[in-house]
N, C-alpha and C. Protein backbone atom coordinates (compact mmCIF):
# COMPACT_ATOMS: atom_id res chain seq x y z
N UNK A 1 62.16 29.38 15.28
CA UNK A 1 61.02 28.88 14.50
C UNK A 1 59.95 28.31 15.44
N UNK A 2 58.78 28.63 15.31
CA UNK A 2 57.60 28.37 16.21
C UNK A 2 57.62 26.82 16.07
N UNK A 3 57.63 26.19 16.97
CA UNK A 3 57.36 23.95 16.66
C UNK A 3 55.58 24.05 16.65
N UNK A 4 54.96 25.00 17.05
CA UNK A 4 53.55 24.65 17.18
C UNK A 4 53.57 25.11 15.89
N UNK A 5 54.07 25.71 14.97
CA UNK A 5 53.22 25.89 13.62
C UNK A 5 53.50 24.87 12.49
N UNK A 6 52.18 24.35 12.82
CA UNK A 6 51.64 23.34 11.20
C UNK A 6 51.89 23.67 9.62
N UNK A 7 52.50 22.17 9.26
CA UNK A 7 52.26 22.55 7.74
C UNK A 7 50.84 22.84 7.52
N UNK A 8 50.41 23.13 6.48
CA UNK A 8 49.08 23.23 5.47
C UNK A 8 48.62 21.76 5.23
N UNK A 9 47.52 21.34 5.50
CA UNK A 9 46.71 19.93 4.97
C UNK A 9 46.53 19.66 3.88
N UNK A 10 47.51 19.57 2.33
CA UNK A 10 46.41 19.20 1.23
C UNK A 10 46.17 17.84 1.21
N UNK A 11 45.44 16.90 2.09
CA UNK A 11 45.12 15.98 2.24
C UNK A 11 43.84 15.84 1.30
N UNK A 12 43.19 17.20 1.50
CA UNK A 12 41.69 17.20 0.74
C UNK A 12 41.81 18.52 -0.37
N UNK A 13 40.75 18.65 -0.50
CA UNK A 13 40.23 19.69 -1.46
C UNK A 13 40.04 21.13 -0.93
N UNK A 14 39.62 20.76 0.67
CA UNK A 14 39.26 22.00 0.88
C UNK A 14 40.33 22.93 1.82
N UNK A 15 40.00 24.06 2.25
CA UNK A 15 41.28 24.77 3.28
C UNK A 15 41.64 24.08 4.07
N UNK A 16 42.91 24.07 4.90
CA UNK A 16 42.82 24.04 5.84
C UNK A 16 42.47 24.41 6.86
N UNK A 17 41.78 23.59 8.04
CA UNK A 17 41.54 24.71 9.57
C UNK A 17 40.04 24.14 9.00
N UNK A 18 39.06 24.42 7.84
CA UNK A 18 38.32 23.92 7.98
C UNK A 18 37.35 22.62 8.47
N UNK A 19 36.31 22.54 8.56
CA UNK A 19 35.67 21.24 8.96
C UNK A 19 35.36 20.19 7.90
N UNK A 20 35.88 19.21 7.99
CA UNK A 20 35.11 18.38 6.59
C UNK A 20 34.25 17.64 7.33
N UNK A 21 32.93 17.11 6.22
CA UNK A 21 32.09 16.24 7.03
C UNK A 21 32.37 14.72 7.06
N UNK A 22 32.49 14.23 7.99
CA UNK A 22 32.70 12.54 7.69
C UNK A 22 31.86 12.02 6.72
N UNK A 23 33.08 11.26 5.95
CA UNK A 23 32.63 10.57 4.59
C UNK A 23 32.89 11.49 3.29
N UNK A 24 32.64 12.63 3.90
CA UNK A 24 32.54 13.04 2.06
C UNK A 24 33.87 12.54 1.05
N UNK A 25 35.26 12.56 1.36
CA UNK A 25 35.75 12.19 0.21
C UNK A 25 35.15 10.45 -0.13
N UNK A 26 34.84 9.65 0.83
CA UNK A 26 34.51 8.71 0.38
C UNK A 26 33.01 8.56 -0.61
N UNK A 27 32.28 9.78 0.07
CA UNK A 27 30.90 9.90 -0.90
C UNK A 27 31.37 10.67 -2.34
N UNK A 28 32.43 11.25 -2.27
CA UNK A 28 32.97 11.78 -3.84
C UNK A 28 33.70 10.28 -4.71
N UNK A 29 34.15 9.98 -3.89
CA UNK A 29 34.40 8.60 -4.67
C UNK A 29 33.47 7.62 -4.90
N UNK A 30 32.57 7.09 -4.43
CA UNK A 30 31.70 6.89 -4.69
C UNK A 30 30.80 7.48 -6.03
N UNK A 31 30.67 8.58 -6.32
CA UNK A 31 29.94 9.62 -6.93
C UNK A 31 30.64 9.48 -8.25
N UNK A 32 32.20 9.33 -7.96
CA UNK A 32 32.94 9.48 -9.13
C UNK A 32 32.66 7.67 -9.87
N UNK A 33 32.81 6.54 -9.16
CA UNK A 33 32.55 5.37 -9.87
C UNK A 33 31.12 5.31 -10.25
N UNK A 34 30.32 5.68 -9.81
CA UNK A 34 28.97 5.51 -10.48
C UNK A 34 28.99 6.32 -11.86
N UNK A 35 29.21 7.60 -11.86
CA UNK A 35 29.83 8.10 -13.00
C UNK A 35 30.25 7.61 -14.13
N UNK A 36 31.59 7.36 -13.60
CA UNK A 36 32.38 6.17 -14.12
C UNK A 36 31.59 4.45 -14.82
N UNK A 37 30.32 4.07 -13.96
CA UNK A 37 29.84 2.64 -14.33
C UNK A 37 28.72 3.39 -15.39
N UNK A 38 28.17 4.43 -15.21
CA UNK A 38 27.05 4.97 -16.20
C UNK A 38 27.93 5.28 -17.27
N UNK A 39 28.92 5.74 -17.35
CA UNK A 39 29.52 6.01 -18.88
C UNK A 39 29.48 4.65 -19.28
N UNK A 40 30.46 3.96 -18.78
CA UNK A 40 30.76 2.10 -19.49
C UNK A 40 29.54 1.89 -19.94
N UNK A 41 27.87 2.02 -19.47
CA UNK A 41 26.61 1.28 -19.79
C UNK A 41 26.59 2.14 -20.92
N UNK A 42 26.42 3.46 -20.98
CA UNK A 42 26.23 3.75 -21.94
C UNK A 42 26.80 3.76 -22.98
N UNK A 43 28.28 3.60 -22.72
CA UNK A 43 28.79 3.06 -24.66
C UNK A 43 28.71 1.67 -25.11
N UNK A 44 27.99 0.84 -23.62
CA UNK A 44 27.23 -0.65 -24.18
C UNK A 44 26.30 -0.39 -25.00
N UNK A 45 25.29 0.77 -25.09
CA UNK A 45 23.64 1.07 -25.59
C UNK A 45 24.08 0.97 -27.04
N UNK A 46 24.45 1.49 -27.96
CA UNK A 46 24.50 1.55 -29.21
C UNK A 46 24.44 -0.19 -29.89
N UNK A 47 24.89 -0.90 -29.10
CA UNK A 47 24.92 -2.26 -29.56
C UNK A 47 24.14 -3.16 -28.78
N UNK A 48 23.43 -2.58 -28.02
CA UNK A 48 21.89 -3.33 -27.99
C UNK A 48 20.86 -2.17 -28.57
N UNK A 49 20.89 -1.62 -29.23
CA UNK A 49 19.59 -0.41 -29.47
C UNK A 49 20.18 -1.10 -31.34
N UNK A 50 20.69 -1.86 -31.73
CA UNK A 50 21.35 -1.48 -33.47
C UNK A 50 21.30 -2.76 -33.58
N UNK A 51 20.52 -4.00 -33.91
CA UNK A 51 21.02 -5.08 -34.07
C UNK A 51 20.68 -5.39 -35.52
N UNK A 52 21.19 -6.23 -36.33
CA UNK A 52 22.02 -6.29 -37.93
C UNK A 52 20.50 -7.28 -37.90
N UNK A 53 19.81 -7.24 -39.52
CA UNK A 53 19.18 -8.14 -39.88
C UNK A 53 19.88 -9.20 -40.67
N UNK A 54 19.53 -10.09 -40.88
CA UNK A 54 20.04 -11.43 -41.54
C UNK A 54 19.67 -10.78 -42.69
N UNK A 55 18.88 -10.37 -43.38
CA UNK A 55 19.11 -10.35 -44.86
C UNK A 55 20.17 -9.33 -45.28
N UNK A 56 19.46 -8.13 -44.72
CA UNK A 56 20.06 -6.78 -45.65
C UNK A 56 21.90 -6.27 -44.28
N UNK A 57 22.27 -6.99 -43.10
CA UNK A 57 23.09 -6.64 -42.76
C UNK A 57 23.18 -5.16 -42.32
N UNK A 58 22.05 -4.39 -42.39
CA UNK A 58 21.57 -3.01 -41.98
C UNK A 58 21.39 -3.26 -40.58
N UNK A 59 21.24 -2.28 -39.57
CA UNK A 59 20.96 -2.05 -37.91
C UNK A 59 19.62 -1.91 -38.45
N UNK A 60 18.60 -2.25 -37.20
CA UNK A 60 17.24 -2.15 -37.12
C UNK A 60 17.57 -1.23 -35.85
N UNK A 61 16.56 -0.51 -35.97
CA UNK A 61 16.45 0.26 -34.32
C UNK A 61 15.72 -0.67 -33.09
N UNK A 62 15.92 -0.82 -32.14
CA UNK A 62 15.65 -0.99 -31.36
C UNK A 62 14.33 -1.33 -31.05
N UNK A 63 13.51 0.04 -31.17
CA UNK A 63 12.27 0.43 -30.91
C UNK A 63 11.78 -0.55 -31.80
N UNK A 64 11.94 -1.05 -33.37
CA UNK A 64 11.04 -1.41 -33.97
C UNK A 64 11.05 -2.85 -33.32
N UNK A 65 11.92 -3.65 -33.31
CA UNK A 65 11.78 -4.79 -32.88
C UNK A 65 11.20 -5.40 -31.33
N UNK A 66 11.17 -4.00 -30.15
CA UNK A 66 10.60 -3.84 -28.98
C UNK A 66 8.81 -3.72 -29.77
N UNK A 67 8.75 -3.20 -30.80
CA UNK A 67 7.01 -3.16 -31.02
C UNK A 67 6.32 -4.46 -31.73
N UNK A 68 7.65 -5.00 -32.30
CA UNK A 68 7.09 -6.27 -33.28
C UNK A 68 6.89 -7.31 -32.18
N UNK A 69 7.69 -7.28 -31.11
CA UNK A 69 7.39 -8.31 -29.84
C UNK A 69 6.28 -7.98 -28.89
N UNK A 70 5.72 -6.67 -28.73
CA UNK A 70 4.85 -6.67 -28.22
C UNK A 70 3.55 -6.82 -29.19
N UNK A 71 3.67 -6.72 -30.60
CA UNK A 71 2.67 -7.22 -31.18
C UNK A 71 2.65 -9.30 -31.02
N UNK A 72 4.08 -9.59 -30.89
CA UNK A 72 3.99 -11.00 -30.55
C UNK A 72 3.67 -11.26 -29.55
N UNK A 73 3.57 -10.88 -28.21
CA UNK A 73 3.12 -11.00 -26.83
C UNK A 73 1.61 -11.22 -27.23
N UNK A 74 0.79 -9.96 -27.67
CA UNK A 74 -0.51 -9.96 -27.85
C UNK A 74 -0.85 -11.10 -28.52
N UNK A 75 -0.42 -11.47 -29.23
CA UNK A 75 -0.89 -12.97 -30.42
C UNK A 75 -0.50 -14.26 -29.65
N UNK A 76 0.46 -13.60 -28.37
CA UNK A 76 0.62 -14.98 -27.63
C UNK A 76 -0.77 -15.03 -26.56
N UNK A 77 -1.01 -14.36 -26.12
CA UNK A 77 -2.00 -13.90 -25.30
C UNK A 77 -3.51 -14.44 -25.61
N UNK A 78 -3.78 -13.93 -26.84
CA UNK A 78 -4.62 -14.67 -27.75
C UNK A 78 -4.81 -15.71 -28.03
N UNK A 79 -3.65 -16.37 -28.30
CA UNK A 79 -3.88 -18.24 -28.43
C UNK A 79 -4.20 -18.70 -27.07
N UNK A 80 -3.70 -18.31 -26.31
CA UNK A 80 -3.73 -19.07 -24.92
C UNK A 80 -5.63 -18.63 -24.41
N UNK A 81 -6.08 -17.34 -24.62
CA UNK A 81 -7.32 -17.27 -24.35
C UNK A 81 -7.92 -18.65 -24.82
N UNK A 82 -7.94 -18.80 -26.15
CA UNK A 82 -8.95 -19.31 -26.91
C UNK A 82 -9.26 -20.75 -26.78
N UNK A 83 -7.19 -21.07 -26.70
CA UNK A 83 -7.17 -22.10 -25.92
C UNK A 83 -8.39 -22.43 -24.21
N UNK A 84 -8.15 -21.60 -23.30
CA UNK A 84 -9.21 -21.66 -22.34
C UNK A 84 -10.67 -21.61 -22.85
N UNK A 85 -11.03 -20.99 -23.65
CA UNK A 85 -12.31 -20.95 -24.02
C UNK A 85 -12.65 -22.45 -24.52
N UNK A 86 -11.73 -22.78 -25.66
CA UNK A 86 -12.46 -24.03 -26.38
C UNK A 86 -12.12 -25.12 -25.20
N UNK A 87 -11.60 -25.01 -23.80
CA UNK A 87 -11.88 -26.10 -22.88
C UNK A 87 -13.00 -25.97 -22.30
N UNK A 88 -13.99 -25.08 -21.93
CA UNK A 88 -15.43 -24.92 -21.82
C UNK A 88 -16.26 -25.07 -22.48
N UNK A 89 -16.38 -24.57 -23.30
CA UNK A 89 -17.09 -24.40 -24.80
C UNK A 89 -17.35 -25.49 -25.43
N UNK A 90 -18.41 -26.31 -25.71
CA UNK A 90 -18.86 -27.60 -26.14
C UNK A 90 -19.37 -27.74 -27.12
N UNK A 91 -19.84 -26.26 -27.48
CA UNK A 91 -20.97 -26.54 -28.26
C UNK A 91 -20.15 -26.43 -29.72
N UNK A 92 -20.57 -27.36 -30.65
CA UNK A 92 -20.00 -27.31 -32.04
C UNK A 92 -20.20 -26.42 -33.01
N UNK A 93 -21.43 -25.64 -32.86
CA UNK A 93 -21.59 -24.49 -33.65
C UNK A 93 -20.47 -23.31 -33.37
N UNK A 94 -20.22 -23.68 -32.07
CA UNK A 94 -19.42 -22.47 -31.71
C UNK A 94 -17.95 -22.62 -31.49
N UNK A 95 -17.37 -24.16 -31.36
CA UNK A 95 -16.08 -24.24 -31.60
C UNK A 95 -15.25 -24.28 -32.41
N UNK A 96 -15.89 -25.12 -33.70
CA UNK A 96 -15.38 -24.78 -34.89
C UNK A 96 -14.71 -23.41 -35.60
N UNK A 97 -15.34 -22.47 -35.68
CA UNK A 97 -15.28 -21.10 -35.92
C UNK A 97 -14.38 -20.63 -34.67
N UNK A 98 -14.43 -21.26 -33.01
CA UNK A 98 -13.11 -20.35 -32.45
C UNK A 98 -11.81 -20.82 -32.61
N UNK A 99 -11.82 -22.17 -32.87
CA UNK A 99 -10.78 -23.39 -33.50
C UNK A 99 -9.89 -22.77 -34.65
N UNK A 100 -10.72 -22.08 -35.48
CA UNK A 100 -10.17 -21.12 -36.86
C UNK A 100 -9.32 -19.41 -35.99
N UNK A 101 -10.64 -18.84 -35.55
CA UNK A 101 -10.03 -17.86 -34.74
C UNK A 101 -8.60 -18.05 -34.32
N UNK A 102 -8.28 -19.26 -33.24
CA UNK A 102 -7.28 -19.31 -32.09
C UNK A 102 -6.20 -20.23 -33.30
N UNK A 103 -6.79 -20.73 -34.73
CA UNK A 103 -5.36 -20.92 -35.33
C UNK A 103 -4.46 -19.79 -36.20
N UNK A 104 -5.87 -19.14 -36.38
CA UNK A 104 -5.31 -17.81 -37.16
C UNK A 104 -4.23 -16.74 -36.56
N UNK A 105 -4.71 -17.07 -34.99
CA UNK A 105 -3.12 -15.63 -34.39
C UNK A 105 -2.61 -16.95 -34.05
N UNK A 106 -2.18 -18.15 -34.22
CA UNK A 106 -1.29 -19.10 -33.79
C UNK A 106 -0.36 -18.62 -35.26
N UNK A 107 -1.08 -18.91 -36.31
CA UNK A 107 -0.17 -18.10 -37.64
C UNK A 107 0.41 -17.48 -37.33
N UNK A 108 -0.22 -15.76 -36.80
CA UNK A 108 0.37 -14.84 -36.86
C UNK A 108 1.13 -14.86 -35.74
N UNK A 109 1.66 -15.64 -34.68
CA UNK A 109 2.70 -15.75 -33.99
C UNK A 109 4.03 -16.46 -34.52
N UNK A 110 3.61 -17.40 -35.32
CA UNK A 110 5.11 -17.83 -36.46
C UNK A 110 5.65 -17.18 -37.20
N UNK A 111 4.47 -16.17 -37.75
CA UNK A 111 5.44 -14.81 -38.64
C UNK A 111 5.97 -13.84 -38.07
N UNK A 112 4.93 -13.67 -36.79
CA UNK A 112 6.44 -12.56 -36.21
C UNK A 112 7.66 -13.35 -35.61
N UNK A 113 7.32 -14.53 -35.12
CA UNK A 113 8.87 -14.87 -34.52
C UNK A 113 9.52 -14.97 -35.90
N UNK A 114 9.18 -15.34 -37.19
CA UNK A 114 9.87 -15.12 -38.03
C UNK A 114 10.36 -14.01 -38.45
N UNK A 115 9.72 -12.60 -38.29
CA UNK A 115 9.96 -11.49 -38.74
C UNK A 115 10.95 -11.03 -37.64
N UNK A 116 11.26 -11.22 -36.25
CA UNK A 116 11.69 -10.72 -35.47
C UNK A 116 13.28 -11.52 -35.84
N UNK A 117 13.50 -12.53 -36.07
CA UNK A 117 14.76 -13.43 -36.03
C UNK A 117 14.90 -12.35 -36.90
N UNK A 118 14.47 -12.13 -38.38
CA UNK A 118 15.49 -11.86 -39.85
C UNK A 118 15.29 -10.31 -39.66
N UNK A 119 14.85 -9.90 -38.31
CA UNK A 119 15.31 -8.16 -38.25
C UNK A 119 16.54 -8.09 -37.47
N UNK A 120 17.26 -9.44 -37.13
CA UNK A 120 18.08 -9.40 -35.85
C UNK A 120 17.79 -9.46 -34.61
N UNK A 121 16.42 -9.53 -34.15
CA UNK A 121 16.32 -9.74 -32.85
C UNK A 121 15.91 -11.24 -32.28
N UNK A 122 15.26 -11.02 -30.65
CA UNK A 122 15.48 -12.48 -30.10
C UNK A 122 13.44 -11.84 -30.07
N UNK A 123 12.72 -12.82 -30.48
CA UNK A 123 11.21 -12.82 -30.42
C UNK A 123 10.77 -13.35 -28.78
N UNK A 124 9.76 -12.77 -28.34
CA UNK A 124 9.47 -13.08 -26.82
C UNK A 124 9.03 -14.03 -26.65
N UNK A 125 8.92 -14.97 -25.53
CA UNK A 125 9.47 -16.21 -25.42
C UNK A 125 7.54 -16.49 -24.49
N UNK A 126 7.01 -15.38 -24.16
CA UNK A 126 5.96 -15.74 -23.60
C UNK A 126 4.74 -14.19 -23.55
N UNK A 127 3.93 -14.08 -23.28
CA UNK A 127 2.49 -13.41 -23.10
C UNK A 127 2.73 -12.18 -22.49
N UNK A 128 3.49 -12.83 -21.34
CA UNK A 128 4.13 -11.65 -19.86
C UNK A 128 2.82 -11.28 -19.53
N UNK A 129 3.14 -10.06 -19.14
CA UNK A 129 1.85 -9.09 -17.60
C UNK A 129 0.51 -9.67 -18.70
N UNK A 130 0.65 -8.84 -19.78
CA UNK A 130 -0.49 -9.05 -20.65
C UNK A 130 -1.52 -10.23 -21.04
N UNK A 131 -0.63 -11.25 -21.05
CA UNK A 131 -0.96 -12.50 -20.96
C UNK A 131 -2.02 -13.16 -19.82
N UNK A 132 -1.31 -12.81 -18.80
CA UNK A 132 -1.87 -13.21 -17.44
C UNK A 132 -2.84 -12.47 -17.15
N UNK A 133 -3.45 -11.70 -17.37
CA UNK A 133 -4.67 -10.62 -17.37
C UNK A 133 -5.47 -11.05 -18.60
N UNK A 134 -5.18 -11.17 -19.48
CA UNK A 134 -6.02 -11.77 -20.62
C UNK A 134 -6.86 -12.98 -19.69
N UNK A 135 -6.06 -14.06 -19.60
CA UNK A 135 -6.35 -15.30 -19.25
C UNK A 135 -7.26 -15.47 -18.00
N UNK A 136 -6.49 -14.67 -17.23
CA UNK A 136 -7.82 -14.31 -15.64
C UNK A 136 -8.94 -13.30 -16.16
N UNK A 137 -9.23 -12.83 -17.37
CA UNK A 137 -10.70 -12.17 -17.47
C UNK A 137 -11.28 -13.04 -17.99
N UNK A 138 -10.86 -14.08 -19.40
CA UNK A 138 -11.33 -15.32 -20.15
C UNK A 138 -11.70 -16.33 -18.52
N UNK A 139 -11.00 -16.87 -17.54
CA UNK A 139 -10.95 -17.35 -16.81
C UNK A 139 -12.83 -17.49 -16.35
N UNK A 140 -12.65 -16.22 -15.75
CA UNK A 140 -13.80 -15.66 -14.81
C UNK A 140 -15.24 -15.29 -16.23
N UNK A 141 -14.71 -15.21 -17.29
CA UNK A 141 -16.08 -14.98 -18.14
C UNK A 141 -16.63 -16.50 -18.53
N UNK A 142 -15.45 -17.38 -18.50
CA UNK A 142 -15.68 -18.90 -19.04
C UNK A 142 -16.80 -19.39 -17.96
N UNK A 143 -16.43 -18.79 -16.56
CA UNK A 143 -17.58 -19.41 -15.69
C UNK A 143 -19.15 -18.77 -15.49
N UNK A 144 -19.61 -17.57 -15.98
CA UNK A 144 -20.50 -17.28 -16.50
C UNK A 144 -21.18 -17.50 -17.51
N UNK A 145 -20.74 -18.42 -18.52
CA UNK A 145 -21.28 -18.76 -19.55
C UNK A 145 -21.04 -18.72 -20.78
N UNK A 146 -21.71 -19.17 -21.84
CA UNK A 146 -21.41 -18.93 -23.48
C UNK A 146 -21.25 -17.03 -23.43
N UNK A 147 -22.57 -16.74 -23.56
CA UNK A 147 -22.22 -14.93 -23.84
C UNK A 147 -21.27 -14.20 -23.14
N UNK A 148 -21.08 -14.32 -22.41
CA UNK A 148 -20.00 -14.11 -21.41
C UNK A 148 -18.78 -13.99 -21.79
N UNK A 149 -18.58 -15.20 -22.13
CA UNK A 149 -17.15 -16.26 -22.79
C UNK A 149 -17.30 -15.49 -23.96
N UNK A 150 -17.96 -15.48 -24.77
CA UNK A 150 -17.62 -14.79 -26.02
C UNK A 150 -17.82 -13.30 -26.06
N UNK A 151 -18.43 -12.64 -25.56
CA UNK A 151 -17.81 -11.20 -25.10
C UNK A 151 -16.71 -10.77 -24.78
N UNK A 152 -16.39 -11.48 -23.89
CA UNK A 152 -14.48 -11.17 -23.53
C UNK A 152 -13.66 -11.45 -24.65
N UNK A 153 -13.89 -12.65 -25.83
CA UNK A 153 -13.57 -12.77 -26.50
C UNK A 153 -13.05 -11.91 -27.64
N UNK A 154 -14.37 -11.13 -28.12
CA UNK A 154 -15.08 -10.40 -29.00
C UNK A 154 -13.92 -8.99 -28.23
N UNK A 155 -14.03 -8.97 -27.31
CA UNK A 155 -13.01 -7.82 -26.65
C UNK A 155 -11.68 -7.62 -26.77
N UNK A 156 -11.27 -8.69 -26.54
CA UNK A 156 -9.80 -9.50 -26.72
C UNK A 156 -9.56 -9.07 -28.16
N UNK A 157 -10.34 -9.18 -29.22
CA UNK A 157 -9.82 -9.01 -30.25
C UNK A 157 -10.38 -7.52 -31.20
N UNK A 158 -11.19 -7.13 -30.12
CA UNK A 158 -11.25 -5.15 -30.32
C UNK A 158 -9.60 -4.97 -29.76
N UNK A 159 -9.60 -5.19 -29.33
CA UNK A 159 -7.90 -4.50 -28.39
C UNK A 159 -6.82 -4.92 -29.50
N UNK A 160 -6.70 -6.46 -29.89
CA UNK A 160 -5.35 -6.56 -31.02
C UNK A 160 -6.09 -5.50 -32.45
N UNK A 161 -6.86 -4.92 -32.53
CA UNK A 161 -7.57 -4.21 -33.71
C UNK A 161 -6.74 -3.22 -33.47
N UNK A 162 -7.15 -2.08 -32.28
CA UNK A 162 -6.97 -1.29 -31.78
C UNK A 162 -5.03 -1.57 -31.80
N UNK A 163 -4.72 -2.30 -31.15
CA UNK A 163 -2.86 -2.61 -31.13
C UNK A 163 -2.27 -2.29 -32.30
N UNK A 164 -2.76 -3.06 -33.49
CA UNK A 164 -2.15 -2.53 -35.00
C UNK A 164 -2.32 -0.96 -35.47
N UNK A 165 -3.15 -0.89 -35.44
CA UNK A 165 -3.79 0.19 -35.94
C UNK A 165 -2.80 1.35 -35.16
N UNK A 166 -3.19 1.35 -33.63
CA UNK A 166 -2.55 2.40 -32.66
C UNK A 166 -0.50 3.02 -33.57
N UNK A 167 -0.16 1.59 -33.25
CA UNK A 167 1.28 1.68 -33.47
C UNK A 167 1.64 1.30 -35.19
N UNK A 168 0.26 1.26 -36.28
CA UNK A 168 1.37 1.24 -37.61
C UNK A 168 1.97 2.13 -38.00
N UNK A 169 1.67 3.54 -37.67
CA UNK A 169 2.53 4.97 -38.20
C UNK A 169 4.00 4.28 -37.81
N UNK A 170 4.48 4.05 -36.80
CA UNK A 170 5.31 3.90 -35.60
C UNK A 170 6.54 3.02 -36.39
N UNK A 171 6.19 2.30 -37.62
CA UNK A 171 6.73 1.60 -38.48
C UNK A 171 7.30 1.77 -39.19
N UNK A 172 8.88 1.20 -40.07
CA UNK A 172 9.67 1.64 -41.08
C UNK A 172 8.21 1.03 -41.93
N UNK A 173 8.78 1.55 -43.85
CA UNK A 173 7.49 1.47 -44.48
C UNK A 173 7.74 0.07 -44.85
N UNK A 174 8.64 -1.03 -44.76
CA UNK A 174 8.88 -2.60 -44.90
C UNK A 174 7.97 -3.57 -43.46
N UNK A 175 7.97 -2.79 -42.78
CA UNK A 175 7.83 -3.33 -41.23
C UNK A 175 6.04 -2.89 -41.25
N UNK A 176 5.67 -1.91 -42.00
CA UNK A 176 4.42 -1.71 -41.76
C UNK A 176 3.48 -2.20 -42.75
N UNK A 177 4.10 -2.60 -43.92
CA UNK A 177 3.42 -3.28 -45.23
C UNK A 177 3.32 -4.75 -45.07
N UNK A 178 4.32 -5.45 -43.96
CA UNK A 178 4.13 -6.41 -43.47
C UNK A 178 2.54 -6.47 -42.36
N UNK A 179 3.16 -5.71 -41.64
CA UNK A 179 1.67 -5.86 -40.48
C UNK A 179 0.58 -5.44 -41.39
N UNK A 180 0.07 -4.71 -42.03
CA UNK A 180 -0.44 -4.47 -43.12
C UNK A 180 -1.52 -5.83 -43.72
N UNK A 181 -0.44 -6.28 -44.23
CA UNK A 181 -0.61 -7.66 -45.33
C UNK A 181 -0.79 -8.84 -44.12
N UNK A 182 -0.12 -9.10 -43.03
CA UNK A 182 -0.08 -10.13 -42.93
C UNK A 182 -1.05 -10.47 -41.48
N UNK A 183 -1.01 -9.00 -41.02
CA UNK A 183 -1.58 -9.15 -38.93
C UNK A 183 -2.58 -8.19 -39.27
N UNK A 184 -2.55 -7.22 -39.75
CA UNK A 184 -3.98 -6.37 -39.61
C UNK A 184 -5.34 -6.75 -40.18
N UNK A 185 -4.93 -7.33 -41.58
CA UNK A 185 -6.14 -7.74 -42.34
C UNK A 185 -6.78 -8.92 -41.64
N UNK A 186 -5.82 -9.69 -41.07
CA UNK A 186 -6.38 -11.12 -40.51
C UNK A 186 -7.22 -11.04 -39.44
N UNK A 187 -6.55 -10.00 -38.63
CA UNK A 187 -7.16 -9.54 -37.16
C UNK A 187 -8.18 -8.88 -37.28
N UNK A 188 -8.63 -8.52 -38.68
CA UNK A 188 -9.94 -7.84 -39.16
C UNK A 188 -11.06 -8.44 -39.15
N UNK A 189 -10.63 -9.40 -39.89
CA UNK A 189 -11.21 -10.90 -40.25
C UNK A 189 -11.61 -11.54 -39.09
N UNK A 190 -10.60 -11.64 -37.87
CA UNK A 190 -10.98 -12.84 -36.32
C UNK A 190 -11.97 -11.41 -35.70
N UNK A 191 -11.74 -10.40 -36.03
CA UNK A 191 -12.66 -9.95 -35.03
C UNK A 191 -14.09 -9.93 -35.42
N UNK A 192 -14.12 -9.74 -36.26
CA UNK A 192 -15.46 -9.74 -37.17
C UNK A 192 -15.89 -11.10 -37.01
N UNK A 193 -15.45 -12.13 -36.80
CA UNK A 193 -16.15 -13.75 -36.68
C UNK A 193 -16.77 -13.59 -35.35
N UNK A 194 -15.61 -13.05 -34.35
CA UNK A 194 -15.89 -13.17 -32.63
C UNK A 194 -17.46 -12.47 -32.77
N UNK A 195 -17.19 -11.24 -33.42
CA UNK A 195 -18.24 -9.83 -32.88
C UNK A 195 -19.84 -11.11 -33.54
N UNK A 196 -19.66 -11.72 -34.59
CA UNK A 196 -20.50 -12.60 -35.16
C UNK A 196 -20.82 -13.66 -34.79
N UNK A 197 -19.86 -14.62 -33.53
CA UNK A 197 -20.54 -15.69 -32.88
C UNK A 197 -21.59 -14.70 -31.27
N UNK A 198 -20.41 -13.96 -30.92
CA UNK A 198 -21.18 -13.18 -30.06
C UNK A 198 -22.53 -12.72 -30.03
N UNK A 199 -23.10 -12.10 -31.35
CA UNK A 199 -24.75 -12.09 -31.50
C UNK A 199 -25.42 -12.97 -32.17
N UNK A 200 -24.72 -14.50 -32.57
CA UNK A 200 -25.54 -15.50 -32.69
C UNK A 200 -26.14 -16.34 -31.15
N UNK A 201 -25.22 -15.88 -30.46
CA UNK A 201 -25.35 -16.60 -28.77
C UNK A 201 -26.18 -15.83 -28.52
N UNK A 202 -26.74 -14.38 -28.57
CA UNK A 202 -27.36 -13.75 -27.90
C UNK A 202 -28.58 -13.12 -28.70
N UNK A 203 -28.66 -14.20 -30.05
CA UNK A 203 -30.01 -14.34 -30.63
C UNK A 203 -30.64 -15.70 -30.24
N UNK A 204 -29.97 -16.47 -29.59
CA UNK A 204 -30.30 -17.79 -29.54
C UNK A 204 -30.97 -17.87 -28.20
């Protein structure tokens, strides 16, 4: 019997006599737990994408309650402008009326954190990116002046117009008869005051 002849290697996958490259079974293992950690996440998804409302005990999708918070971001965004504005802004003809403005989406930020709790979800806790860009254009228009200041304003609330409107298709028909009734008509209403102090400043 020959002593120089070798068993066969099934150490690996591939022939023997061949070359393997360093690492690869460790890069297949590797390959195989990531695998492995993406399945586990994904049979987490169904129970963050489905969360139960307090009334009806039904799953809400996901998506809707990701849009009702970014309609709450925007209304957070909004108070905080107006807030900056009425710390410049002196004049009484013109604070009064933004005083109403900046309480009216202060409203409509209690009804969505209300609407967001009794769909099952957690309501956003602040403005985020959006916020902070609002506030640095109000910022920089506050130091140019009344027309200025109320242009950005008047803008600020073309865009929450534009926000409802864009995404109500996007709505179950409970979720959209709400924004409907309670954020669109109002936001109709603040923009139309803004667009109206705006060319009283710039008749004056």
């Amino acid at each position: 019997m020959d002593q120089d002849k070798r068993e066969p290697d099934y150490s690996t996958n591939v022939p023997h006599g061949l070359d393997v490259e360093p690492g690869g079974p460790a890069d297949i293992e590797r390959e195989t737990n990531r695998q492995e950690n993406e399945s586990v996440e994904r049979s987490r998804e169904p129970l963050q994408e489905t969360p139960t409302t307090l009334r009806t005990g039904q799953s809400t999708p996901a998506s809707t309650i990701d849009r009702m918070n970014e309609f709450l971001r925007g209304e957070l965004a909004s108070v905080e402008t107006y807030d900056l504005a009425l710390k410049t802004i002196k004049d009484s003809e013109l604070t009064g009326p933004l005083q109403q403005i900046r309480d009216s989406h202060d409203r409509r930020v209690k009804l969505l954190r209300e609407r967001i709790r009794v769909l099952g979800g957690e309501p956003a806790h602040s403005s985020g990116v959006w916020g902070a860009f609002a506030r640095a254009i109000q910022r920089g228009a506050d130091l140019l002046g009344h027309r200025v200041a109320l242009a950005a304003l008047e803008e600020g609330e073309d865009q929450g117009k534009k926000r409802y409107s864009r995404h109500l298709d996007e709505l179950a028909s409970a979720e959209r008869e709400f924004v409907e009734r309670e954020l669109a008509s109002e936001q109709q209403r603040t923009h139309d005051l803004a667009s109206s102090l705006q060319k009283f400043v710039k008749a004056a």
